[in-house]
N, C-alpha and C. Protein backbone atom coordinates (compact mmCIF):
# COMPACT_ATOMS: atom_id res chain seq x y z
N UNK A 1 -30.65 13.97 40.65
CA UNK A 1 -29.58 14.56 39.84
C UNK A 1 -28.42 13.57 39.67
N UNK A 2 -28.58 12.57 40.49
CA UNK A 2 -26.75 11.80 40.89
C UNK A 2 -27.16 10.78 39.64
N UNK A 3 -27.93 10.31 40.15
CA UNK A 3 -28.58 9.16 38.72
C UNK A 3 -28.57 9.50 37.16
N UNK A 4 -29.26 10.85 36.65
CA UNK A 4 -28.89 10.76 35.37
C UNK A 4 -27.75 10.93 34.89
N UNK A 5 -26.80 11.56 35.81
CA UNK A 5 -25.33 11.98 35.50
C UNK A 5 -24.51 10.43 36.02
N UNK A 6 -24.55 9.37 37.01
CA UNK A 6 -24.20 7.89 36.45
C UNK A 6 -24.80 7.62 35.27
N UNK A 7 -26.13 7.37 34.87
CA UNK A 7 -26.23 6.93 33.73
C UNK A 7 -25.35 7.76 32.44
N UNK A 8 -24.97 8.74 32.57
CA UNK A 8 -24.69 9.41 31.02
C UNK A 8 -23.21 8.73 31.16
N UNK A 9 -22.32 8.77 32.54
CA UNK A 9 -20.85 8.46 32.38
C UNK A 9 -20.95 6.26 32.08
N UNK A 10 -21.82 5.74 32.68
CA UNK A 10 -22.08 4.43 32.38
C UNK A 10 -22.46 4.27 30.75
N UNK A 11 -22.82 5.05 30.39
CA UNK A 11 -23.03 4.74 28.55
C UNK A 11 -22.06 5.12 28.27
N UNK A 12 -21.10 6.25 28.53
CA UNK A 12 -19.71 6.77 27.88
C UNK A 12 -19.30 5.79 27.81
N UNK A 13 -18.64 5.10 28.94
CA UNK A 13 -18.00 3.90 29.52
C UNK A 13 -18.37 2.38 28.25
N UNK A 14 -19.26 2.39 28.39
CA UNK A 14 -19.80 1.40 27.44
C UNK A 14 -19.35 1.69 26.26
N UNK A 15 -20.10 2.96 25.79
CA UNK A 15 -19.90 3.01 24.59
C UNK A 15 -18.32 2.79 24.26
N UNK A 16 -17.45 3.33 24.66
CA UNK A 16 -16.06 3.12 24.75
C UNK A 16 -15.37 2.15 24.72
N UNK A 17 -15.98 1.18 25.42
CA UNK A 17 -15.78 -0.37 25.20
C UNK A 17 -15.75 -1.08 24.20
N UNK A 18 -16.78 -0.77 23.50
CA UNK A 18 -17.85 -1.09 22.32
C UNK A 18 -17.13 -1.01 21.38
N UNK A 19 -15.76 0.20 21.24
CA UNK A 19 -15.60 0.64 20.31
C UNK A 19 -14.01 0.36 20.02
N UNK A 20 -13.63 -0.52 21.09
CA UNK A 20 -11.62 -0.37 21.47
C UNK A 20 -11.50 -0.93 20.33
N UNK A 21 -12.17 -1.65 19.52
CA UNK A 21 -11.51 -1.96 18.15
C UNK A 21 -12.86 -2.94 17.23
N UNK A 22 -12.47 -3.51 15.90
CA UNK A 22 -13.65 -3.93 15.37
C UNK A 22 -12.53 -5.11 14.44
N UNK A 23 -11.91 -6.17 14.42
CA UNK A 23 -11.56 -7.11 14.05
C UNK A 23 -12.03 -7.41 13.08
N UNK A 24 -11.47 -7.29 11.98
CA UNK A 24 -12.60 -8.31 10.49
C UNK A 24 -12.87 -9.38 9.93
N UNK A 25 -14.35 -9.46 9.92
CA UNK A 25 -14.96 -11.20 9.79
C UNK A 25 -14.21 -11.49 8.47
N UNK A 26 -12.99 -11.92 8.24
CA UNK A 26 -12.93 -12.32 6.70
C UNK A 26 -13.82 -13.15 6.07
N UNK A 27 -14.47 -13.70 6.82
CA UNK A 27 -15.68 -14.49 5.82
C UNK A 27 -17.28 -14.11 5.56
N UNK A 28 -16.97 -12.48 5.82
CA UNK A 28 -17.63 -11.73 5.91
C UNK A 28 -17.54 -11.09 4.21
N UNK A 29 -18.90 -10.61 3.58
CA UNK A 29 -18.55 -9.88 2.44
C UNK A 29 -18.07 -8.15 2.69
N UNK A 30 -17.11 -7.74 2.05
CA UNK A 30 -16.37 -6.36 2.48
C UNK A 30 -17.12 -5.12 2.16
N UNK A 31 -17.18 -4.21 2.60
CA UNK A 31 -18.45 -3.08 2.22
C UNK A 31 -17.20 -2.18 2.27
N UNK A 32 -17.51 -0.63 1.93
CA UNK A 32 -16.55 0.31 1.57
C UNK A 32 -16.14 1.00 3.02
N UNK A 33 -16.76 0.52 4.06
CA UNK A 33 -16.06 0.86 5.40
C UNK A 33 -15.58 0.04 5.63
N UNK A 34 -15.04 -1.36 4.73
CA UNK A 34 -14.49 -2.73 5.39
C UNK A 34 -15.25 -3.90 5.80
N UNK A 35 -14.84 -4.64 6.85
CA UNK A 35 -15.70 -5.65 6.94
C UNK A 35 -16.17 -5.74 8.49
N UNK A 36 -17.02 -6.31 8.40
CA UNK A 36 -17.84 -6.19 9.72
C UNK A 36 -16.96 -7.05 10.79
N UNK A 37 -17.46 -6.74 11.75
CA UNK A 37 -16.95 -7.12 12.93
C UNK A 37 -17.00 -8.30 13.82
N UNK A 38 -15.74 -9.09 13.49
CA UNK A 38 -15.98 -10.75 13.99
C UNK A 38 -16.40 -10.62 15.53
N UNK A 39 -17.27 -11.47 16.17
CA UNK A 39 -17.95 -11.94 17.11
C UNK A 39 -16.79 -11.71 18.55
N UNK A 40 -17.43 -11.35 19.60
CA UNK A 40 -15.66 -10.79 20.50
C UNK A 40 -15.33 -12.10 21.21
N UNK A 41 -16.35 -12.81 20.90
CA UNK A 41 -15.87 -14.14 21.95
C UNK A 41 -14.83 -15.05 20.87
N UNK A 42 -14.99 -14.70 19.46
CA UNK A 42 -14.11 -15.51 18.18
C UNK A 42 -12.66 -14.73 18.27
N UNK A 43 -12.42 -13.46 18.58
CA UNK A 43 -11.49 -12.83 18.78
C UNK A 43 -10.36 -13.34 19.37
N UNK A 44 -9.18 -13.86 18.72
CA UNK A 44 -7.90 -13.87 19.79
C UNK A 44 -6.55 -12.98 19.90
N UNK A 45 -5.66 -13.44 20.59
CA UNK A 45 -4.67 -12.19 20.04
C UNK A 45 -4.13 -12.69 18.74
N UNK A 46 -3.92 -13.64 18.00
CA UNK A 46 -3.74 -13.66 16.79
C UNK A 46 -3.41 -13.13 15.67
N UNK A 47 -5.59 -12.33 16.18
CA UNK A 47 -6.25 -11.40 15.17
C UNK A 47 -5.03 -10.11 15.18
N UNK A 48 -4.68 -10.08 16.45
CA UNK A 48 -3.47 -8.51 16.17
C UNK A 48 -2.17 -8.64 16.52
N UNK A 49 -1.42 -9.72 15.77
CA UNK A 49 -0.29 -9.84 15.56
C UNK A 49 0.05 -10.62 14.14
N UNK A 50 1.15 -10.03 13.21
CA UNK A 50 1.28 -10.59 12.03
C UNK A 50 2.82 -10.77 11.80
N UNK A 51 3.56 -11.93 10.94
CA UNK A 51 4.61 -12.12 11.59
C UNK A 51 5.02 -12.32 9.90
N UNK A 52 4.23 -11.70 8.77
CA UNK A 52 5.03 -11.78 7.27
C UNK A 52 5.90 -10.65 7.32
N UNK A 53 6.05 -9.71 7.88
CA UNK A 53 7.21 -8.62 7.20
C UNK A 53 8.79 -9.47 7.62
N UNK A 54 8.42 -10.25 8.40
CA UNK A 54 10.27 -10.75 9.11
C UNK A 54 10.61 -11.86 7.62
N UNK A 55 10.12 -12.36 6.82
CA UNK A 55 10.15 -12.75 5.46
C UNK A 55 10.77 -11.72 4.10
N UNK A 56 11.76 -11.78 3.33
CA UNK A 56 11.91 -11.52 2.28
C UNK A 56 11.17 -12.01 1.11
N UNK A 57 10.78 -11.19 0.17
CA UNK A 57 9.92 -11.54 -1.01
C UNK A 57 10.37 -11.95 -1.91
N UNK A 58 10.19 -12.59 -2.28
CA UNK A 58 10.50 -13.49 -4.12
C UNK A 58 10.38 -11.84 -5.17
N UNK A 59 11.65 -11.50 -4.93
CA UNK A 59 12.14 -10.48 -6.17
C UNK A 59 12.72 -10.96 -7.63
N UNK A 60 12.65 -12.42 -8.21
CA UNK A 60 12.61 -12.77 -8.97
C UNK A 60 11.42 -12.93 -10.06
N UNK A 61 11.25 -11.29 -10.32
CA UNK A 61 10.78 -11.19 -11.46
C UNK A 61 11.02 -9.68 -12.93
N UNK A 62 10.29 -9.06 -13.12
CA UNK A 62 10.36 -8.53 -14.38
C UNK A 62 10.99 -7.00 -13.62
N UNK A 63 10.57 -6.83 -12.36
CA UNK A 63 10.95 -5.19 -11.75
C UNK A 63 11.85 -5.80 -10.55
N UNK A 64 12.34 -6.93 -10.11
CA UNK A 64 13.58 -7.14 -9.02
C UNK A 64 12.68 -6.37 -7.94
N UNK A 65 11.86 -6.88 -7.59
CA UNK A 65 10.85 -5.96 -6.47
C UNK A 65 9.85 -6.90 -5.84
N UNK A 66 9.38 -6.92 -4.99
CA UNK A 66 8.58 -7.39 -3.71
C UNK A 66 7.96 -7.00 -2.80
N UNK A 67 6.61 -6.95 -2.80
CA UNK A 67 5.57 -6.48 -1.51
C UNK A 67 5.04 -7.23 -0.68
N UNK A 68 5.37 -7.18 0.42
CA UNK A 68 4.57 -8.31 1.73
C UNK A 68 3.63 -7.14 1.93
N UNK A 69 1.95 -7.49 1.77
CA UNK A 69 1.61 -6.62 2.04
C UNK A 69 0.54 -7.02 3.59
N UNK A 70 0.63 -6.11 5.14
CA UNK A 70 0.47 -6.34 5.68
C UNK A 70 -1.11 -5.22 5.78
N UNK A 71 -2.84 -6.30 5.15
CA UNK A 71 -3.11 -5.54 4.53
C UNK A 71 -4.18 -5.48 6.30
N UNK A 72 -5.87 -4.67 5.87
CA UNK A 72 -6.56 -6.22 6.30
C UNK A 72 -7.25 -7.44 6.19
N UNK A 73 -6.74 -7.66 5.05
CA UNK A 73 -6.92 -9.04 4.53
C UNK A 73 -5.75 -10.18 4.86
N UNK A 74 -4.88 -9.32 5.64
CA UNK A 74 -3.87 -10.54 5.94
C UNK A 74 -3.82 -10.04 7.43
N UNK A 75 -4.04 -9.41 8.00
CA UNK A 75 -4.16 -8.57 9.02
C UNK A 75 -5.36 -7.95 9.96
N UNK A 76 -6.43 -8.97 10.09
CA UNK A 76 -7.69 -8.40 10.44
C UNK A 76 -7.92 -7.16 11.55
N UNK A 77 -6.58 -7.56 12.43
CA UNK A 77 -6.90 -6.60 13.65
C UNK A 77 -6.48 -5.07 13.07
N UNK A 78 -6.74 -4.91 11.60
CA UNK A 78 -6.36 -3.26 11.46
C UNK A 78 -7.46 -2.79 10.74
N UNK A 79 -8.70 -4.16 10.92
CA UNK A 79 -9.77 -3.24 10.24
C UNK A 79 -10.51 -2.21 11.47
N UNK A 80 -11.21 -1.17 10.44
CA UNK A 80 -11.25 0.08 11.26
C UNK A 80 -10.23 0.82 11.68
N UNK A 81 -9.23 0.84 11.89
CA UNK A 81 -8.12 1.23 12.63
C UNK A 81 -7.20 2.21 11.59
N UNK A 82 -7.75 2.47 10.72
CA UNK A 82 -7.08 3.65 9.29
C UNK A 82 -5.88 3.41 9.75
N UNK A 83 -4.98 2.21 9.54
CA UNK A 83 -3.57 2.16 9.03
C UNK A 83 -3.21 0.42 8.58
N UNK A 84 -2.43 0.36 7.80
CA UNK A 84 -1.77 -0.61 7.40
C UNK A 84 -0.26 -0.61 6.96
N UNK A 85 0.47 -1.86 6.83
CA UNK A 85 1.99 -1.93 7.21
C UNK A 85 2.39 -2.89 5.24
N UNK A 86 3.65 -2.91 5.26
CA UNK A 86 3.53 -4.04 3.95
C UNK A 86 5.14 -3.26 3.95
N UNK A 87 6.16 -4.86 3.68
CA UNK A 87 7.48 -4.72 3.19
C UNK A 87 8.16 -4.81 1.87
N UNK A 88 9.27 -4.21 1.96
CA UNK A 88 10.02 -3.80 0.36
C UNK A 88 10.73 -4.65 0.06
N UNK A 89 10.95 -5.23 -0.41
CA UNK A 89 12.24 -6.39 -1.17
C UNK A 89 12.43 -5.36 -2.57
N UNK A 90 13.63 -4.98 -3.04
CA UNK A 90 14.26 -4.44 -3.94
C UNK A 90 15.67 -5.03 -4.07
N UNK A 91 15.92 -5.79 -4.65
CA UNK A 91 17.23 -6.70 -5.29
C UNK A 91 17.83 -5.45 -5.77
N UNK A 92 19.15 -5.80 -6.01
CA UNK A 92 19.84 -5.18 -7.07
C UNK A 92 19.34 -4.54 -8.51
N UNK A 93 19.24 -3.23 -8.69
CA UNK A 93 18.69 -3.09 -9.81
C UNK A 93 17.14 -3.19 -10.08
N UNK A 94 16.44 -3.49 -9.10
CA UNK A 94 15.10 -3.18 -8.25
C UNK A 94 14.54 -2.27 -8.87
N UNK A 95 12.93 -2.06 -9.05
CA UNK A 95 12.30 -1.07 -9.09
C UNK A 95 10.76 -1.19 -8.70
N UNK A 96 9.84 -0.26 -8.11
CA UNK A 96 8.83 -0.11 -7.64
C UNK A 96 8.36 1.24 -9.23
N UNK A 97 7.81 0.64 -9.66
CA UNK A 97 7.47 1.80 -10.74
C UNK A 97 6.68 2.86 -10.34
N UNK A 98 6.43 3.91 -11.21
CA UNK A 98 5.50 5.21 -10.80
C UNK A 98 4.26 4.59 -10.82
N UNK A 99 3.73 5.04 -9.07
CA UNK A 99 1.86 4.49 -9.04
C UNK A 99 1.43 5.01 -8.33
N UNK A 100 0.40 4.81 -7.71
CA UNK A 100 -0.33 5.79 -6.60
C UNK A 100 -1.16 4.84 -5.64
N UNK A 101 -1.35 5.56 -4.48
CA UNK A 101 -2.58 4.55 -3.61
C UNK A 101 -3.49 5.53 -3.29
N UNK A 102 -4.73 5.22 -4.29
CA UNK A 102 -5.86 6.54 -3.79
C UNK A 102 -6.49 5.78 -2.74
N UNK A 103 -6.48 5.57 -1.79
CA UNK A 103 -6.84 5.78 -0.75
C UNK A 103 -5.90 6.34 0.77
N UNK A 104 -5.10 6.19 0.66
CA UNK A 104 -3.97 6.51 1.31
C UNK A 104 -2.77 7.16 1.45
N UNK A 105 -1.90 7.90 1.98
CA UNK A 105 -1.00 7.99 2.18
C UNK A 105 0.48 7.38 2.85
N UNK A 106 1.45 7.43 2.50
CA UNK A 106 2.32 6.28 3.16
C UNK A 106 3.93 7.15 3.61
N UNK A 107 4.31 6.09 4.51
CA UNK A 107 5.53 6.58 5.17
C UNK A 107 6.46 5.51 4.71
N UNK A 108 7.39 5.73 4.50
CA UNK A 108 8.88 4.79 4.02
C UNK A 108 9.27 4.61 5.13
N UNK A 109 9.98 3.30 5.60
CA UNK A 109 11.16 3.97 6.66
C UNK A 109 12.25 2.67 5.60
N UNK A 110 13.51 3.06 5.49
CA UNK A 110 14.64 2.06 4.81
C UNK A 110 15.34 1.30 6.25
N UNK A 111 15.44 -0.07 6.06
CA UNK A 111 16.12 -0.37 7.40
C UNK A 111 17.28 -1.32 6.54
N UNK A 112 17.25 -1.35 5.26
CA UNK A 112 18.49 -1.96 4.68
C UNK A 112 18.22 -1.55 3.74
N UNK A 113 19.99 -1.00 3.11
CA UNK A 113 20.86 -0.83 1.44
C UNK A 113 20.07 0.66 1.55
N UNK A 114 20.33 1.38 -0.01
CA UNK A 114 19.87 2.62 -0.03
C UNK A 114 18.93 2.99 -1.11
N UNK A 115 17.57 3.55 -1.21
CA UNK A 115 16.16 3.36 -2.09
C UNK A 115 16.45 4.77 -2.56
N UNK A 116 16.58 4.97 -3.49
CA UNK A 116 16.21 6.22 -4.17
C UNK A 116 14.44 6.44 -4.34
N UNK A 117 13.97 7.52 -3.75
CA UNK A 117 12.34 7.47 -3.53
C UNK A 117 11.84 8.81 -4.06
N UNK A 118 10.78 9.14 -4.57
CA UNK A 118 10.28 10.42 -5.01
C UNK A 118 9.07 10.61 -5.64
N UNK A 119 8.37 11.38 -5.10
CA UNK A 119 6.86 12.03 -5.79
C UNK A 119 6.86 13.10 -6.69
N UNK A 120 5.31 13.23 -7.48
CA UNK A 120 5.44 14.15 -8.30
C UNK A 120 4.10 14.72 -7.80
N UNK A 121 4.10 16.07 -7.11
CA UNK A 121 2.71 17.07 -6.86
C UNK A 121 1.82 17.11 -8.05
N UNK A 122 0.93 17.74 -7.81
CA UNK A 122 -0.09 17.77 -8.72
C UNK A 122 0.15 19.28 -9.42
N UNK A 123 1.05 19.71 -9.38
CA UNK A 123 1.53 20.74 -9.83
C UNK A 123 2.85 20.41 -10.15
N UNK A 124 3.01 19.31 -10.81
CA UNK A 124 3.90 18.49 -11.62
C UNK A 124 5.76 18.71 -11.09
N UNK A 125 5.62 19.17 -9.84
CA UNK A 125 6.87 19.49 -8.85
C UNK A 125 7.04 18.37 -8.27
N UNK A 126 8.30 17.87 -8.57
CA UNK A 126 9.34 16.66 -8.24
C UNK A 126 10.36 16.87 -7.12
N UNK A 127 10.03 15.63 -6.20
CA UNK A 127 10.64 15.84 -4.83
C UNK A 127 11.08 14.12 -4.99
N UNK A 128 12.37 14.17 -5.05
CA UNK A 128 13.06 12.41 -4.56
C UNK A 128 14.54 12.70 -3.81
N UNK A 129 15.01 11.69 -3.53
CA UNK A 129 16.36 11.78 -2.49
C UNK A 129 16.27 10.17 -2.33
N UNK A 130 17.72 9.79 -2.32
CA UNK A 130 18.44 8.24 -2.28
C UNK A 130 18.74 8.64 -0.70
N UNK A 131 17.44 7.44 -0.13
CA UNK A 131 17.54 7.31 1.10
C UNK A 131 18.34 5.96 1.75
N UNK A 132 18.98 6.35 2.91
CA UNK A 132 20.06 5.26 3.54
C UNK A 132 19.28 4.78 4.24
N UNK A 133 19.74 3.69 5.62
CA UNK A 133 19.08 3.06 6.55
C UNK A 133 18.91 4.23 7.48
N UNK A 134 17.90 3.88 8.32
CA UNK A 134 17.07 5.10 8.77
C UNK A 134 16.44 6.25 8.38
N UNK A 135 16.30 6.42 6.94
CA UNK A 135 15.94 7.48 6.41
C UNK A 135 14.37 7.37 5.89
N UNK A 136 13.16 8.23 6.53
CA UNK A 136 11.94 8.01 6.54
C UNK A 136 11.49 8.70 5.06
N UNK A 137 10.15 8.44 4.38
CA UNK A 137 9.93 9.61 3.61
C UNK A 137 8.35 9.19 2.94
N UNK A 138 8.01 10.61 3.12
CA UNK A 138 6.62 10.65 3.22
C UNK A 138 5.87 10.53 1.70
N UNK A 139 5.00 10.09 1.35
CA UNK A 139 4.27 10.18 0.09
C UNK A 139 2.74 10.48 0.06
N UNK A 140 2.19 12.10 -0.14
CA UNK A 140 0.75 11.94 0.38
C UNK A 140 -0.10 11.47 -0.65
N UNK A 141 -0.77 11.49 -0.16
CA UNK A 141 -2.21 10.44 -0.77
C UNK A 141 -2.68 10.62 -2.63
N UNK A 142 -2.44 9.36 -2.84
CA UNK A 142 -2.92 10.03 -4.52
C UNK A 142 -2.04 10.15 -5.47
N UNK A 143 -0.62 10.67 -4.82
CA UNK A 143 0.47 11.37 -5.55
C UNK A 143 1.03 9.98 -6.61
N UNK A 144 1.78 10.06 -7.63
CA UNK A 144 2.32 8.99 -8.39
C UNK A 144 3.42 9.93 -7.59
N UNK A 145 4.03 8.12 -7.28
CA UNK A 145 5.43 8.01 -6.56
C UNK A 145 6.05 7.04 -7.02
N UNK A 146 7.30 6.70 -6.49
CA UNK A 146 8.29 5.80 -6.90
C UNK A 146 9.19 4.93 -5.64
N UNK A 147 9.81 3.96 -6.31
CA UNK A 147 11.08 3.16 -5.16
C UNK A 147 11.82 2.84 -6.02
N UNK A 148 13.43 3.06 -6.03
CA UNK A 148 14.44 2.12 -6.58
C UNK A 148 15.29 1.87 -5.94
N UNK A 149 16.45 0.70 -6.63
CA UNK A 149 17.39 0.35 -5.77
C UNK A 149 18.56 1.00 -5.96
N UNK A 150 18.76 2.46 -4.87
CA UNK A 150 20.25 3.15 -5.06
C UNK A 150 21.26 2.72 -5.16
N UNK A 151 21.52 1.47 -4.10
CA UNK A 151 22.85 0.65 -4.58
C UNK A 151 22.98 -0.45 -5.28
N UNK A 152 24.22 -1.45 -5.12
CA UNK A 152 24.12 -2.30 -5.94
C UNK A 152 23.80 -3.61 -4.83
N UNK A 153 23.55 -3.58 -3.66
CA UNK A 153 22.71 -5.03 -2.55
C UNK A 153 21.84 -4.55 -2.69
N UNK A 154 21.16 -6.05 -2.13
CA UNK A 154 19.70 -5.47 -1.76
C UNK A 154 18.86 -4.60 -0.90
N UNK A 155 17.93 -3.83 -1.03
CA UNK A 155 17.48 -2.95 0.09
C UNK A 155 16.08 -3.57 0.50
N UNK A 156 15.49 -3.22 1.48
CA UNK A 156 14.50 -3.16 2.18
C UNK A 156 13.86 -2.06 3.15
N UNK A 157 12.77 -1.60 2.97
CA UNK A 157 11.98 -0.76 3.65
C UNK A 157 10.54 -1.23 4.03
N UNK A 158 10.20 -0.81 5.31
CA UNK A 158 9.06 -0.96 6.26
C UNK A 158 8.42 -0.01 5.90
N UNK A 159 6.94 0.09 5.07
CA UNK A 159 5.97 1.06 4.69
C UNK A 159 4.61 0.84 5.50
N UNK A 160 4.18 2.17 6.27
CA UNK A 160 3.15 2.33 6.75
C UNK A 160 2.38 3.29 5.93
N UNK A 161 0.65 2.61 5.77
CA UNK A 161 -0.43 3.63 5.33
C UNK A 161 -1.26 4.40 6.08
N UNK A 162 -1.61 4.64 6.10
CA UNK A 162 -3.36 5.38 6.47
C UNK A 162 -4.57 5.16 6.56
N UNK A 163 -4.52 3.99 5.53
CA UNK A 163 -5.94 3.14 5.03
C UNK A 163 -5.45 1.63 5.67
N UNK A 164 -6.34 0.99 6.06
CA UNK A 164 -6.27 -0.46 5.94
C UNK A 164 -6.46 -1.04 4.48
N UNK A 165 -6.93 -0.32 3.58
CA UNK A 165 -7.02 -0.68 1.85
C UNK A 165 -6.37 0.57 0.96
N UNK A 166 -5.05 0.46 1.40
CA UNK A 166 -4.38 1.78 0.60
C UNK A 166 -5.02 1.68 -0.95
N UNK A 167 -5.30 0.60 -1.21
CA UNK A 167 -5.40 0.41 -2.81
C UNK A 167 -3.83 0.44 -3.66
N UNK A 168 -4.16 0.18 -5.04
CA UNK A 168 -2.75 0.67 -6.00
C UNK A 168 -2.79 0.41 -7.39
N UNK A 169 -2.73 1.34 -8.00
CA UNK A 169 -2.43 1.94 -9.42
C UNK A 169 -0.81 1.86 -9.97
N UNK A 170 -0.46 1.25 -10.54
CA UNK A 170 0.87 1.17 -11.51
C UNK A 170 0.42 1.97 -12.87
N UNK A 171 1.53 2.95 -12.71
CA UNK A 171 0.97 3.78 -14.09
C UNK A 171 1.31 2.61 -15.67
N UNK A 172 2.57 2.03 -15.38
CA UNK A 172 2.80 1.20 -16.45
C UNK A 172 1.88 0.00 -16.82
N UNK A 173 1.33 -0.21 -15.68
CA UNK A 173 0.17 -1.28 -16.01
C UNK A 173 -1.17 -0.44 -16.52
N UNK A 174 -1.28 0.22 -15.81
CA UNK A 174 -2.62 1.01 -15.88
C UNK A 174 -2.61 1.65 -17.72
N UNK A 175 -1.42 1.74 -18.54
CA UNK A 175 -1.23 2.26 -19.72
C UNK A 175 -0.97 0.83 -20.64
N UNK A 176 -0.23 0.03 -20.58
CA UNK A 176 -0.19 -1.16 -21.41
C UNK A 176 -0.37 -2.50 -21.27
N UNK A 177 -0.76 -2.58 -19.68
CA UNK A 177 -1.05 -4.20 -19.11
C UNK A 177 -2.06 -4.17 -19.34
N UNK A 178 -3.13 -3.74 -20.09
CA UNK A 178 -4.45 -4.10 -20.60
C UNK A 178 -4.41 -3.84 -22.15
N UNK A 179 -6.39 -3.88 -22.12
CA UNK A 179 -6.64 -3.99 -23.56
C UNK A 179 -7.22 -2.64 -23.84
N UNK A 180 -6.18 -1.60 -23.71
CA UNK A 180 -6.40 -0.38 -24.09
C UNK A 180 -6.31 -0.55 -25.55
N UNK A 181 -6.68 0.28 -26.58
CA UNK A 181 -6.49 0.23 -28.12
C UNK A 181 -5.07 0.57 -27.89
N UNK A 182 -4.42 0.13 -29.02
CA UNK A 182 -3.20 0.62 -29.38
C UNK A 182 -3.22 1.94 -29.36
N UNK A 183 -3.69 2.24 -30.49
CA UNK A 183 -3.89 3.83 -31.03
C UNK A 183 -4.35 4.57 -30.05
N UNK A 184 -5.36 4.31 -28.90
CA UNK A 184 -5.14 5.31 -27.82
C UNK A 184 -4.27 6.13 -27.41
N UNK A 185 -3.74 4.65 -26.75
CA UNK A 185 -2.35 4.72 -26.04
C UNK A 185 -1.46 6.09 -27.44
N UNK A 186 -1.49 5.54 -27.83
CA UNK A 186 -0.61 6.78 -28.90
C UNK A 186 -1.08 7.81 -28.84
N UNK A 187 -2.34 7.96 -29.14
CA UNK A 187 -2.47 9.29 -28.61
C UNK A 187 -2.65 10.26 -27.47
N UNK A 188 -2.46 9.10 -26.55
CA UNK A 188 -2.81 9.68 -25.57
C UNK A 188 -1.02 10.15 -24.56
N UNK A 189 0.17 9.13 -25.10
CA UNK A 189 1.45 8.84 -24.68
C UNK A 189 2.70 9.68 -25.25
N UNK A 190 2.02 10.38 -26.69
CA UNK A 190 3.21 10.64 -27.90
C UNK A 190 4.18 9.54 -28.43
N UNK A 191 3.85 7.92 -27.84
CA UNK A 191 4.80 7.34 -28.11
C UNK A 191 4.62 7.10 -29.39
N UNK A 192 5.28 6.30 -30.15
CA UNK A 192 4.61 5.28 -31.75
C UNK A 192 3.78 3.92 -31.34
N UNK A 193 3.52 3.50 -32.25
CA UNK A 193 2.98 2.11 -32.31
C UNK A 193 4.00 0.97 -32.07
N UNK A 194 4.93 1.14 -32.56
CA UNK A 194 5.95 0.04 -32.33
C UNK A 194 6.75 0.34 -30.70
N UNK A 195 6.64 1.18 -30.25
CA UNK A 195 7.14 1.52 -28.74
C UNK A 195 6.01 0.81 -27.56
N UNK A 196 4.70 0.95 -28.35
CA UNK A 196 3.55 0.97 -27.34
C UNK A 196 3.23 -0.45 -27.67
N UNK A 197 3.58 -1.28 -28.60
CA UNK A 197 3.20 -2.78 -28.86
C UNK A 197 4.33 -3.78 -28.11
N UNK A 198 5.71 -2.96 -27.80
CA UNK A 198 6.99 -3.37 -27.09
C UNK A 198 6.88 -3.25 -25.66
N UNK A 199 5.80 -2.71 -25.25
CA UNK A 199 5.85 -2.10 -24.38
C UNK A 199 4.29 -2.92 -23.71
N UNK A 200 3.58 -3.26 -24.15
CA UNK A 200 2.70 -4.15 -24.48
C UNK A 200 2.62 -5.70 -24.33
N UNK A 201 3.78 -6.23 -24.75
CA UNK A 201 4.06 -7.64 -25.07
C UNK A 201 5.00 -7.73 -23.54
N UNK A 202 5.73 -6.97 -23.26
CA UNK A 202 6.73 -7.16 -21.88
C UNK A 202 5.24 -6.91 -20.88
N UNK A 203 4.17 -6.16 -20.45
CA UNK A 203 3.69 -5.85 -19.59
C UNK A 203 2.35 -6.64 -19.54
N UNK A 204 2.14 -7.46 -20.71
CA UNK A 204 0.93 -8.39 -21.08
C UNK A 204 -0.45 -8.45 -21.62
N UNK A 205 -0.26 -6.62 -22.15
CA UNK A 205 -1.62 -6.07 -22.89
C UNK A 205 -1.62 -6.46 -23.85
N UNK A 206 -2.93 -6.45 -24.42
CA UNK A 206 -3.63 -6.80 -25.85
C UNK A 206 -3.94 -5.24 -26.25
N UNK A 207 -4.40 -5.68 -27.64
CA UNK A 207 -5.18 -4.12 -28.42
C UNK A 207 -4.15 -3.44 -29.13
């Protein structure tokens, strides 16, 4: 009796081991559970420490906005581990446009200036609030959400996901940074043709 009951707690044990984490081979090809699991003797602490969020982002461009994204592609020790990290640079006049991460959900936290932040339910109910330093705020999974810059310095916020591949959708790209037809887009936007070709030429679509 003593023996099969060591053996069952000696496989727990193991198995448990087996499992404290799974590091990703980046030179590994990625499958939809991620990437397989680098070798434990290749493993160092390295693999689980990442040192881009203490960096500000080059917010010199078209939205005054910046993502360090701490994915696991920059971050191996979070494959498997359903979460990932990535920082905000928002300049003055800043914006994170309406988008979504279908795979994930995410947490704000602001640790500088003040972000005006807000989702829209799928029952088209609008929830935002101009958050200060220390002010957390949740966005669940899927939802088109937003970031701007409430004041006039710069802000910054520390965002945690759910996914190690939150993914991301920009609704403004996703509508005119391609080669959607024009006339789609119109019908599909209510805008005109001359709104959606302006709108087009700033975001880099054709059609």
């Amino acid at each position: 009796m003593f023996l099969p009951i060591l053996c069952f707690f000696s496989l727990i044990l193991s198995s448990s081991h087996a499992a404290d984490f799974c590091v990703g081979d980046l030179a590994a090809p990625q499958g939809p559970a991620g990437f397989s699991c680098k070798k434990a003797e290749k493993v160092t602490v390295q693999d689980f420490v990442f040192s881009g969020l203490g960096k500000a982002g080059n917010t010199s461009n078209i939205i005054k906005a910046a993502v360090t994204p701490a994915f696991v592609s920059q971050f191996p020790g979070l494959n498997g581990l359903g979460l990932s990290l990535a920082r905000l640079d928002l300049d003055a006049g800043g914006v994170i446009p309406m988008h979504t991460h279908p795979a994930a959900s995410e947490v704000l936290l602001v640790t500088q200036g003040k972000i005006c932040a807000g989702f829209i339910s799928s029952a088209n109910a609008v929830y935002y609030k101009t958050l200060v330093k220390g002010d957390t705020m949740i966005f669940p999974r899927g939802l088109l959400h937003f970031q701007l810059n409430g004041g006039g310095v710069p802000a910054i916020a520390i965002v945690s996901f759910s996914d190690p591949q939150p993914g991301l959708q920009i609704l403004d790209y996703a509508l005119f940074g391609n080669d959607l037809p024009t006339e789609l887009v119109e019908g599909t936007t209510f805008l005109d043709e001359a709104q959606v070709k302006k709108l087009k030429a700033v975001l880099g679509g054709t059609g």
